[in-house]
C-alpha atoms as a PDB file:
ATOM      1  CA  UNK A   1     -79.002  74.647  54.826  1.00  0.00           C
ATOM      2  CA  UNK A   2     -76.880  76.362  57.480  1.00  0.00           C
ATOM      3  CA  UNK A   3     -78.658  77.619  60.773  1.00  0.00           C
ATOM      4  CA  UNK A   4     -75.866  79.195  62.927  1.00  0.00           C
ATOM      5  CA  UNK A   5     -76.737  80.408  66.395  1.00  0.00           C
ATOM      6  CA  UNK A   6     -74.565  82.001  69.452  1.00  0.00           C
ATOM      7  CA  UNK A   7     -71.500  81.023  67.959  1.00  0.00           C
ATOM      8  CA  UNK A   8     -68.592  81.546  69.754  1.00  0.00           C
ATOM      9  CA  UNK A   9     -64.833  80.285  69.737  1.00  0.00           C
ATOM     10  CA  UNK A  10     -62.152  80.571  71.596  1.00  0.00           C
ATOM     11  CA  UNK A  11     -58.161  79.842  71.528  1.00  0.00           C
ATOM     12  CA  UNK A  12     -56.534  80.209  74.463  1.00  0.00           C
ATOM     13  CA  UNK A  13     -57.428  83.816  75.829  1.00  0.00           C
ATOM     14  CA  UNK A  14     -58.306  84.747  72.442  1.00  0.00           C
ATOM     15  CA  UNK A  15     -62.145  85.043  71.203  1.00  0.00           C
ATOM     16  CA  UNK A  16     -61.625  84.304  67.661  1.00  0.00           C
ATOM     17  CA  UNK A  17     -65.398  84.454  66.499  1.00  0.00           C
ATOM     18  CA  UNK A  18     -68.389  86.549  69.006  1.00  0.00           C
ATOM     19  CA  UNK A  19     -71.747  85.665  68.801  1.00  0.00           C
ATOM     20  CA  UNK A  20     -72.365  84.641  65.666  1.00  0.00           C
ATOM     21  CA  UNK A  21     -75.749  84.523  64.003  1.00  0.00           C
ATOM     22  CA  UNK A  22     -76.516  83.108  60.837  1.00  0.00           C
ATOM     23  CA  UNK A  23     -78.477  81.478  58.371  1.00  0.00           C
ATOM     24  CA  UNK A  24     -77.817  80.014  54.863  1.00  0.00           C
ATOM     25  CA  UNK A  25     -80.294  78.679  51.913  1.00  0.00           C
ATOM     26  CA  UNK A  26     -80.674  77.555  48.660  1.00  0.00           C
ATOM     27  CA  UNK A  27     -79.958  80.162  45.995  1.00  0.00           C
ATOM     28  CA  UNK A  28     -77.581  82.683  48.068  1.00  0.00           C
ATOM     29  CA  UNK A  29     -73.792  83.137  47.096  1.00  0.00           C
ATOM     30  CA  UNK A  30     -72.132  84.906  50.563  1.00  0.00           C
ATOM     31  CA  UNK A  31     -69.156  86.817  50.036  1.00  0.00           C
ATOM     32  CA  UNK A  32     -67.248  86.566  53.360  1.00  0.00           C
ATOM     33  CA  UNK A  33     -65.381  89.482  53.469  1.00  0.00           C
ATOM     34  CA  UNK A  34     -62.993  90.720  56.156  1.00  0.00           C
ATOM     35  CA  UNK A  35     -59.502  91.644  56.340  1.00  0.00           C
ATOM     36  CA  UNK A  36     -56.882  89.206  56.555  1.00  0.00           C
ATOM     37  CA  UNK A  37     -56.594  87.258  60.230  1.00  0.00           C
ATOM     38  CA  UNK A  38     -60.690  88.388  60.588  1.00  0.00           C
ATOM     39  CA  UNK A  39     -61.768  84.779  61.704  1.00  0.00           C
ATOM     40  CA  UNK A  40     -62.665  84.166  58.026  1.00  0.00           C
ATOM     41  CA  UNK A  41     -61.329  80.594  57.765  1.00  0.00           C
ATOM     42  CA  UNK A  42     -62.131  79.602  61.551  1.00  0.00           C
ATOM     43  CA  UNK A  43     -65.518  80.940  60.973  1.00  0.00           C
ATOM     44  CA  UNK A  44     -65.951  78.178  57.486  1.00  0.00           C
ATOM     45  CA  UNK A  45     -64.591  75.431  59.549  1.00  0.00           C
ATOM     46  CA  UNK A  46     -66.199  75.854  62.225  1.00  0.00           C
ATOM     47  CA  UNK A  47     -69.493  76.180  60.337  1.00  0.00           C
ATOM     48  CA  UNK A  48     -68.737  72.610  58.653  1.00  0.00           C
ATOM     49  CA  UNK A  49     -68.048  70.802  61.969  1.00  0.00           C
ATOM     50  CA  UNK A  50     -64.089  71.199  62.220  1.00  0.00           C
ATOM     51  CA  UNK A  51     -64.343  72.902  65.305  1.00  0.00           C
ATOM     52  CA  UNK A  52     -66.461  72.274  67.950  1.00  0.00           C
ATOM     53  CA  UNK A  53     -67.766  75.761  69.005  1.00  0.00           C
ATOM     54  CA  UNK A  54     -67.212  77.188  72.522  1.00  0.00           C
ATOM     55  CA  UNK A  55     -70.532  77.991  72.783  1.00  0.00           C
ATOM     56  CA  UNK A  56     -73.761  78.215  70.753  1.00  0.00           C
ATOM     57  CA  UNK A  57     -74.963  76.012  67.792  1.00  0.00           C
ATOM     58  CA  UNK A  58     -74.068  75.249  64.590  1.00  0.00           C
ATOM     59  CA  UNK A  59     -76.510  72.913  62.315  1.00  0.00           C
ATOM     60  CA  UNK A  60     -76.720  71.593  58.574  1.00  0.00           C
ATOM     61  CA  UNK A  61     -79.690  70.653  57.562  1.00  0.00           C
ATOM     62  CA  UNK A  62     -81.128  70.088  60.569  1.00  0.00           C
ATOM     63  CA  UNK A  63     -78.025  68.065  61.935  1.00  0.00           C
ATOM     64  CA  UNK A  64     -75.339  69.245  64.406  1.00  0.00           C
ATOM     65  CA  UNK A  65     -72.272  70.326  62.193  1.00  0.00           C
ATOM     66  CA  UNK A  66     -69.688  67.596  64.310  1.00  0.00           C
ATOM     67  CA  UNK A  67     -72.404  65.019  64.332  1.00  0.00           C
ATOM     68  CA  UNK A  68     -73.270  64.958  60.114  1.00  0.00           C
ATOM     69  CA  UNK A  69     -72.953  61.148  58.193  1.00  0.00           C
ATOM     70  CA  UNK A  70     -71.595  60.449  55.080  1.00  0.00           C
ATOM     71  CA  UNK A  71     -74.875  60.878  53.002  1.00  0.00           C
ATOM     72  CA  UNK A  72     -75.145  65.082  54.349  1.00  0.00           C
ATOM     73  CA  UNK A  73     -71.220  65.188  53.904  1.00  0.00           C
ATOM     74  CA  UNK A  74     -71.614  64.307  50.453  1.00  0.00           C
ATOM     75  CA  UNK A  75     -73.404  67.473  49.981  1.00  0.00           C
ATOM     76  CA  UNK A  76     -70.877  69.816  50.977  1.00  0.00           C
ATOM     77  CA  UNK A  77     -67.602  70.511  48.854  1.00  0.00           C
ATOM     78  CA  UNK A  78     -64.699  72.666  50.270  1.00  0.00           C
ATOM     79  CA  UNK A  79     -61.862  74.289  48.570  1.00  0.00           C
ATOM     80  CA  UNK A  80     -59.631  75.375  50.848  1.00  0.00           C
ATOM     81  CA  UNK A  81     -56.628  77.864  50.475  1.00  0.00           C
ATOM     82  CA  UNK A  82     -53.913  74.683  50.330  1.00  0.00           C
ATOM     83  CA  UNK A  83     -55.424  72.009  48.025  1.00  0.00           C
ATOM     84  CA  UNK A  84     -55.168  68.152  48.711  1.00  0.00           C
ATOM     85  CA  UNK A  85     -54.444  66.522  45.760  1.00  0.00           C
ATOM     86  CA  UNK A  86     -51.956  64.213  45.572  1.00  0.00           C
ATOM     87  CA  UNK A  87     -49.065  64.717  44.040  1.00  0.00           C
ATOM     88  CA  UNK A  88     -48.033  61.566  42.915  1.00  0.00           C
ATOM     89  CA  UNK A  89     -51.028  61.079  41.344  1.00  0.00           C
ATOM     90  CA  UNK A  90     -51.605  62.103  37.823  1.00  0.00           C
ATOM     91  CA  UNK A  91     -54.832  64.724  37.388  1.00  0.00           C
ATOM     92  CA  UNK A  92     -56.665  62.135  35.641  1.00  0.00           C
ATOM     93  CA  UNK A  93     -56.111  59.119  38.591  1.00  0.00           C
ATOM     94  CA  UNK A  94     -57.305  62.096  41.000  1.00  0.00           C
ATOM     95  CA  UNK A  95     -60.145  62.853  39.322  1.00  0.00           C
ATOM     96  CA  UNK A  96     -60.659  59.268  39.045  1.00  0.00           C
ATOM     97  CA  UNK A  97     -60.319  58.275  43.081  1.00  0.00           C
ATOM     98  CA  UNK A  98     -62.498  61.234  44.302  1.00  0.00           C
ATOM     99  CA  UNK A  99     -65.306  60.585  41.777  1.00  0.00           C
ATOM    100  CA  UNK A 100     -65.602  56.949  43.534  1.00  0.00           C
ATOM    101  CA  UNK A 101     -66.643  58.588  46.546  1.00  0.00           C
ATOM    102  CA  UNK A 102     -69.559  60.113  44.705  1.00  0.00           C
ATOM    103  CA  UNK A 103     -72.795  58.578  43.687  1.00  0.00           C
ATOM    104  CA  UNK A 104     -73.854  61.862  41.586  1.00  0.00           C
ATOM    105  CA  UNK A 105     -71.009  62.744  39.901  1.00  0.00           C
ATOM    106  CA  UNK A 106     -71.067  64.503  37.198  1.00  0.00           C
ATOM    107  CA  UNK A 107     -68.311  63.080  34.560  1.00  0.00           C
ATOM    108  CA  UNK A 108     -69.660  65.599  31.695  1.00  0.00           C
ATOM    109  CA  UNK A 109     -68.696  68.314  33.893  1.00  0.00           C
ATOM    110  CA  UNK A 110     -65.237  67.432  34.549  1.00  0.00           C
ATOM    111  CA  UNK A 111     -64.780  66.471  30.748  1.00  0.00           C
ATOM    112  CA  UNK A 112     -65.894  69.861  29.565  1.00  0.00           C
ATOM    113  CA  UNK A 113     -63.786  71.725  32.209  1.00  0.00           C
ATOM    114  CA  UNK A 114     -60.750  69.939  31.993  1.00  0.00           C
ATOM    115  CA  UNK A 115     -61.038  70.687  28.261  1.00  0.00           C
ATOM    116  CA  UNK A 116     -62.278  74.480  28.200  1.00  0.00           C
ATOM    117  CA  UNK A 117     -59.571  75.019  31.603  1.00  0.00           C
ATOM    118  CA  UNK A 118     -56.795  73.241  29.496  1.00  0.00           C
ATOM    119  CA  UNK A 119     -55.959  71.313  32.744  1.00  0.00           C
ATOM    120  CA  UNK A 120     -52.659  68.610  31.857  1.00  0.00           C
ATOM    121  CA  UNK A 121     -54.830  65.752  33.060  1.00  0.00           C
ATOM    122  CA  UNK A 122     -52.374  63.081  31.551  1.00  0.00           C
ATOM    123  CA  UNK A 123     -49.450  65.198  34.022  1.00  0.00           C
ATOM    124  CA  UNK A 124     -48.803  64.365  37.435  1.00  0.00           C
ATOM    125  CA  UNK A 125     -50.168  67.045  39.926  1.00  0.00           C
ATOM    126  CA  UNK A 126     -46.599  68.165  41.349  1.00  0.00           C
ATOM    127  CA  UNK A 127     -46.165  69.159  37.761  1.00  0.00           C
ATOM    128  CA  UNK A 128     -48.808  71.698  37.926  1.00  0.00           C
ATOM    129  CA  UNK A 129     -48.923  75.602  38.363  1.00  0.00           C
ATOM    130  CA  UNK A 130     -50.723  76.833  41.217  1.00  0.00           C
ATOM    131  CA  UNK A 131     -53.765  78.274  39.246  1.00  0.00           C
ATOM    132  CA  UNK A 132     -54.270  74.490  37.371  1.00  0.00           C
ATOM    133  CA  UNK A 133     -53.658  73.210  40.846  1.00  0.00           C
ATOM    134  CA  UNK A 134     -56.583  75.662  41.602  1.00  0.00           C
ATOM    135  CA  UNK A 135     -58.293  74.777  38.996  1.00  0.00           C
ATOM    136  CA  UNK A 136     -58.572  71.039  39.085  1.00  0.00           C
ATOM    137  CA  UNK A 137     -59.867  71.573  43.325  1.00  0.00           C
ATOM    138  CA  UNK A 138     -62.493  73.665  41.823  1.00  0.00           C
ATOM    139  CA  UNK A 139     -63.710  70.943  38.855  1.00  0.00           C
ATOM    140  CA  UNK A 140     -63.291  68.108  41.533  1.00  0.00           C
ATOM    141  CA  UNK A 141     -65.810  70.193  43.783  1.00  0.00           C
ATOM    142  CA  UNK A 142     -68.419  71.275  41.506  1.00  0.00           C
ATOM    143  CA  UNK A 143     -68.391  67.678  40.087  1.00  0.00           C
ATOM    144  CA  UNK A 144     -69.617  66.228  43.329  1.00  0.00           C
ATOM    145  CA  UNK A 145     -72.981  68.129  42.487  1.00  0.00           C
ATOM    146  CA  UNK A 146     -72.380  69.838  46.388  1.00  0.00           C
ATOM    147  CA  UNK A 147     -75.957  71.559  47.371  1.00  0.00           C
ATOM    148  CA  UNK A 148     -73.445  74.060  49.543  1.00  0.00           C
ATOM    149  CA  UNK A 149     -69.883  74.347  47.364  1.00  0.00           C
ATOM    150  CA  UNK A 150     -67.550  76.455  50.348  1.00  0.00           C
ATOM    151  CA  UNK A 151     -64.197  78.333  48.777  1.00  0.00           C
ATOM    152  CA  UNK A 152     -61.984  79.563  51.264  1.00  0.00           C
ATOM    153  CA  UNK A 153     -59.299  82.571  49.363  1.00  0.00           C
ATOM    154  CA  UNK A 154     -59.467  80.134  46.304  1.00  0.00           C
ATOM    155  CA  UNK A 155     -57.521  82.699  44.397  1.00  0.00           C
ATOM    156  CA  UNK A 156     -55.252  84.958  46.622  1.00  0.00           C
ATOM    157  CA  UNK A 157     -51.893  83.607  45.215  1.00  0.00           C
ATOM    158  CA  UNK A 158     -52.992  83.954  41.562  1.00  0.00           C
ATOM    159  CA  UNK A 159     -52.001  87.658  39.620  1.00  0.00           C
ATOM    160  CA  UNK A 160     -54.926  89.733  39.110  1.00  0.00           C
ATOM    161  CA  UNK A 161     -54.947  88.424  34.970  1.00  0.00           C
ATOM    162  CA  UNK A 162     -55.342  84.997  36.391  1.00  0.00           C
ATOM    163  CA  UNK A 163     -57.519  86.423  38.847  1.00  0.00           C
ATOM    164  CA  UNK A 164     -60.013  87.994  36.679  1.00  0.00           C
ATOM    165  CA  UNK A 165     -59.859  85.289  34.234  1.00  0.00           C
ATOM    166  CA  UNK A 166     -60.592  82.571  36.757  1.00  0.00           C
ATOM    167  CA  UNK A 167     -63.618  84.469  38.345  1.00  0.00           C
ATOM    168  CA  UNK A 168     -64.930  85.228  35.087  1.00  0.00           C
ATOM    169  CA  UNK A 169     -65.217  81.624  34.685  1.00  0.00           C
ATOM    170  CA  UNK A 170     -66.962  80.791  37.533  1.00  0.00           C
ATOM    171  CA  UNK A 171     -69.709  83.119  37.124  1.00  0.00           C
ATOM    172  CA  UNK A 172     -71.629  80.669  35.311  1.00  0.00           C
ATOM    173  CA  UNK A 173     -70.655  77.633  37.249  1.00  0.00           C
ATOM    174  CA  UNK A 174     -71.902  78.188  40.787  1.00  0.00           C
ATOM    175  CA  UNK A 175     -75.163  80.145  39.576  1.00  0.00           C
ATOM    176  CA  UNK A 176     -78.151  77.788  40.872  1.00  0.00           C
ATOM    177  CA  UNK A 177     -81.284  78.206  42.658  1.00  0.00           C
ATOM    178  CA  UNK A 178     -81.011  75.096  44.160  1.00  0.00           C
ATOM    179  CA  UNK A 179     -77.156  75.717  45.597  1.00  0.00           C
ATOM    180  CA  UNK A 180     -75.702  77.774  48.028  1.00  0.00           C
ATOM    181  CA  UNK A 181     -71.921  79.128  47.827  1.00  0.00           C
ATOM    182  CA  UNK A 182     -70.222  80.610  50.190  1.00  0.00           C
ATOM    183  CA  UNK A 183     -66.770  82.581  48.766  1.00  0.00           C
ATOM    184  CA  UNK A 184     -64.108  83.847  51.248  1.00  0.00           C
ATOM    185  CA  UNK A 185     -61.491  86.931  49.751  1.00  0.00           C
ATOM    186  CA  UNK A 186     -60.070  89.490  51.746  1.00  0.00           C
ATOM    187  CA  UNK A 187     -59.715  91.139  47.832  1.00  0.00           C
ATOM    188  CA  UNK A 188     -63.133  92.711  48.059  1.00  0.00           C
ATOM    189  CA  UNK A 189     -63.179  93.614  44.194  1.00  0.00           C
ATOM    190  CA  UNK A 190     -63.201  90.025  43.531  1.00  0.00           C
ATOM    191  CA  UNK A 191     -66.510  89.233  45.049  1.00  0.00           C
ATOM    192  CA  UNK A 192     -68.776  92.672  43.979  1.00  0.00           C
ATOM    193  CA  UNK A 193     -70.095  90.800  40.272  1.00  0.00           C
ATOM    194  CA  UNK A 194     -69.963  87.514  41.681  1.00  0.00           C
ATOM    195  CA  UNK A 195     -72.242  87.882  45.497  1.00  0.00           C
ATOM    196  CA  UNK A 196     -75.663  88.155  46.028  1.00  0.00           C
ATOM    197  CA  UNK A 197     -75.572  88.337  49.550  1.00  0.00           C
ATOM    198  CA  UNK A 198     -72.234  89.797  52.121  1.00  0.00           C
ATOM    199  CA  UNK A 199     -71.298  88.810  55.816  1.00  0.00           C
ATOM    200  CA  UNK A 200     -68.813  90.818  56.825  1.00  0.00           C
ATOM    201  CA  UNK A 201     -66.581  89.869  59.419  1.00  0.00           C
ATOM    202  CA  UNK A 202     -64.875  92.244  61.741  1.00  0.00           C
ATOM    203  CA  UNK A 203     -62.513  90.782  64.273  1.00  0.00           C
ATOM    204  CA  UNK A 204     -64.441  87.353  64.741  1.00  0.00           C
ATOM    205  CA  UNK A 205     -67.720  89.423  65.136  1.00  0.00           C
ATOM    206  CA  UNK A 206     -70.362  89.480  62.071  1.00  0.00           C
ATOM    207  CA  UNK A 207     -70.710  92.989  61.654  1.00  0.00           C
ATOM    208  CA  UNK A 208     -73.113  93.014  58.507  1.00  0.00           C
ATOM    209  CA  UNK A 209     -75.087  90.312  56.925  1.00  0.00           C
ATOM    210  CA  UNK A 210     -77.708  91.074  53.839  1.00  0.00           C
ATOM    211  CA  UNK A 211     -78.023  91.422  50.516  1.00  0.00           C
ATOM    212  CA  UNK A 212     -75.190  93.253  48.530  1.00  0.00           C
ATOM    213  CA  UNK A 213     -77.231  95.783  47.089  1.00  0.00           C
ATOM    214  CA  UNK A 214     -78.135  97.182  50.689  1.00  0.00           C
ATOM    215  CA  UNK A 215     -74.759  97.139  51.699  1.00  0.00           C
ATOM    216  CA  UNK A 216     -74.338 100.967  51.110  1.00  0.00           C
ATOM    217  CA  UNK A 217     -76.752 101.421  54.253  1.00  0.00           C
ATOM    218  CA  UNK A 218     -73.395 100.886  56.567  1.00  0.00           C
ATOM    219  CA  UNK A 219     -71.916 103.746  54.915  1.00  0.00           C
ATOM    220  CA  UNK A 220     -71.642 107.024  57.286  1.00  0.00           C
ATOM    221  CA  UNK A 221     -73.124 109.482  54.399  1.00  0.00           C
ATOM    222  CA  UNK A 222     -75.858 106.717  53.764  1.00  0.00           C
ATOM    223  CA  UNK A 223     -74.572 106.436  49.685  1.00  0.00           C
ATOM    224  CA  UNK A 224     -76.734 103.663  48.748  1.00  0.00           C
ATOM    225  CA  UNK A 225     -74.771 103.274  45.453  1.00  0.00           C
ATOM    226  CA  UNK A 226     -71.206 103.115  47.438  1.00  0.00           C
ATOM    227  CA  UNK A 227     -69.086  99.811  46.117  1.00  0.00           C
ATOM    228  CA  UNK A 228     -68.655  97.219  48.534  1.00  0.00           C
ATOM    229  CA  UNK A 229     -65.066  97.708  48.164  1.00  0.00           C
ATOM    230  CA  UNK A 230     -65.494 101.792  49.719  1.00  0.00           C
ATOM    231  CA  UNK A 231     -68.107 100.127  52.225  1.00  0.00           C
ATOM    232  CA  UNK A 232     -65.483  97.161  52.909  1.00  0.00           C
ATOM    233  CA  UNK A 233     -62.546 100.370  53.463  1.00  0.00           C
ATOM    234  CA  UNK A 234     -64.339 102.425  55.224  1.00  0.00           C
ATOM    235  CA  UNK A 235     -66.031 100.077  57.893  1.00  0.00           C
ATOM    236  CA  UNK A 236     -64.011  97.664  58.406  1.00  0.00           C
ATOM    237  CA  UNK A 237     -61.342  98.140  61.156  1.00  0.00           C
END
């Protein structure tokens, strides 16, 4: 899905991501961990064409990430840390405008989530809390049928209650072999029953990439049954 090579980026003076080098395919969900002004949120839009990279390539199915069409675009679905719904809008009228966009989408889905999430979808959106605000960006996404569903900190400003409740939920919803995720958190916890598969970023370089359970190979004493939390603390500048 994603074949990443040589990436580099810079702003100003700055190099905010090093050599990058990776890949992406069907079936893997990628924790993207790093601590908080890592490169985490260039590096995701960068890798969907949002920046054009300093050096090195970046390419979606096959396609250069700046050059991809409307048919590859509707395969991806972001949710970034700030939302854009529409405020004015009631849940149900934004529901109803990005589903138009969408030749697959899946109106079960959203009927069964905005039921089971108790989302107000009668209520305009400024009306909403931040986690239903949260909520809604994650049933528009996943009811797009994305092939690569991308969630940037998609629950840093919720308490750890509505934290816990919120991953617990999506468990279920983003397991499938023929789907990639990729989930950003600097909260490390968050991501250890959800991942199959870490990069972890280290000032804009990818220090690790692999499957989670071989992540306790980075440690120092070689603990193969470390957390990736302890991993996360302890190699992580």
């Amino acid at each position: 899905m994603i074949s990443c090579r040589g990436l580099r980026l810079h702003r100003g003076q700055l190099e905010v991501l090093r050599g990058i080098e990776l890949e992406v395919r069907p079936g893997q969900i990628i924790g993207l961990i790093g601590r908080n002004g890592a490169g985490k949120s260039t590096l995701i839009e960068t890798l969907l064409g949002f920046h054009p990279p300093g050096a090195g390539k970046v390419e979606l199915w096959g396609t250069e990430a700046r050059s991809l069409r409307s048919p590859l675009k509707q395969r991806i679905a972001l949710v970034s840390q700030r939302d854009e719904l529409m405020e004015g809008l009631t849940g149900q009228q934004q529901i109803s405008l990005i589903a138009a966009f969408y030749p697959r989408w899946d109106g079960a889905l959203v009927a069964r989530l905005t039921e089971s999430w108790e989302l107000p979808v009668s209520r305009p959106i400024r009306s909403y809390s931040l986690g239903q605000r949260q909520r809604l960006a994650i049933v528009l996404a996943l009811a797009s049928r994305p092939q690569l569903l991308v969630l940037d900190e998609p629950v840093a400003s919720l308490d750890p209650l509505a934290r816990a409740q919120f991953l617990t939920e999506m468990r279920s919803l983003i397991a499938d072999p023929e789907r990639a995720v990729i989930i950003s958190s600097h909260i490390v916890s968050d991501l250890e029953a959800l991942v199959n598969w870490v990069w972890l970023l280290d000032q804009g370089q990818l220090k690790w990439s692999g499957p989670i359970d071989q992540i306790g190979t980075l440690m120092p004493d070689g603990d193969q049954s470390a957390s990736l939390e302890r991993v996360f603390s302890q190699v992580v500048r």
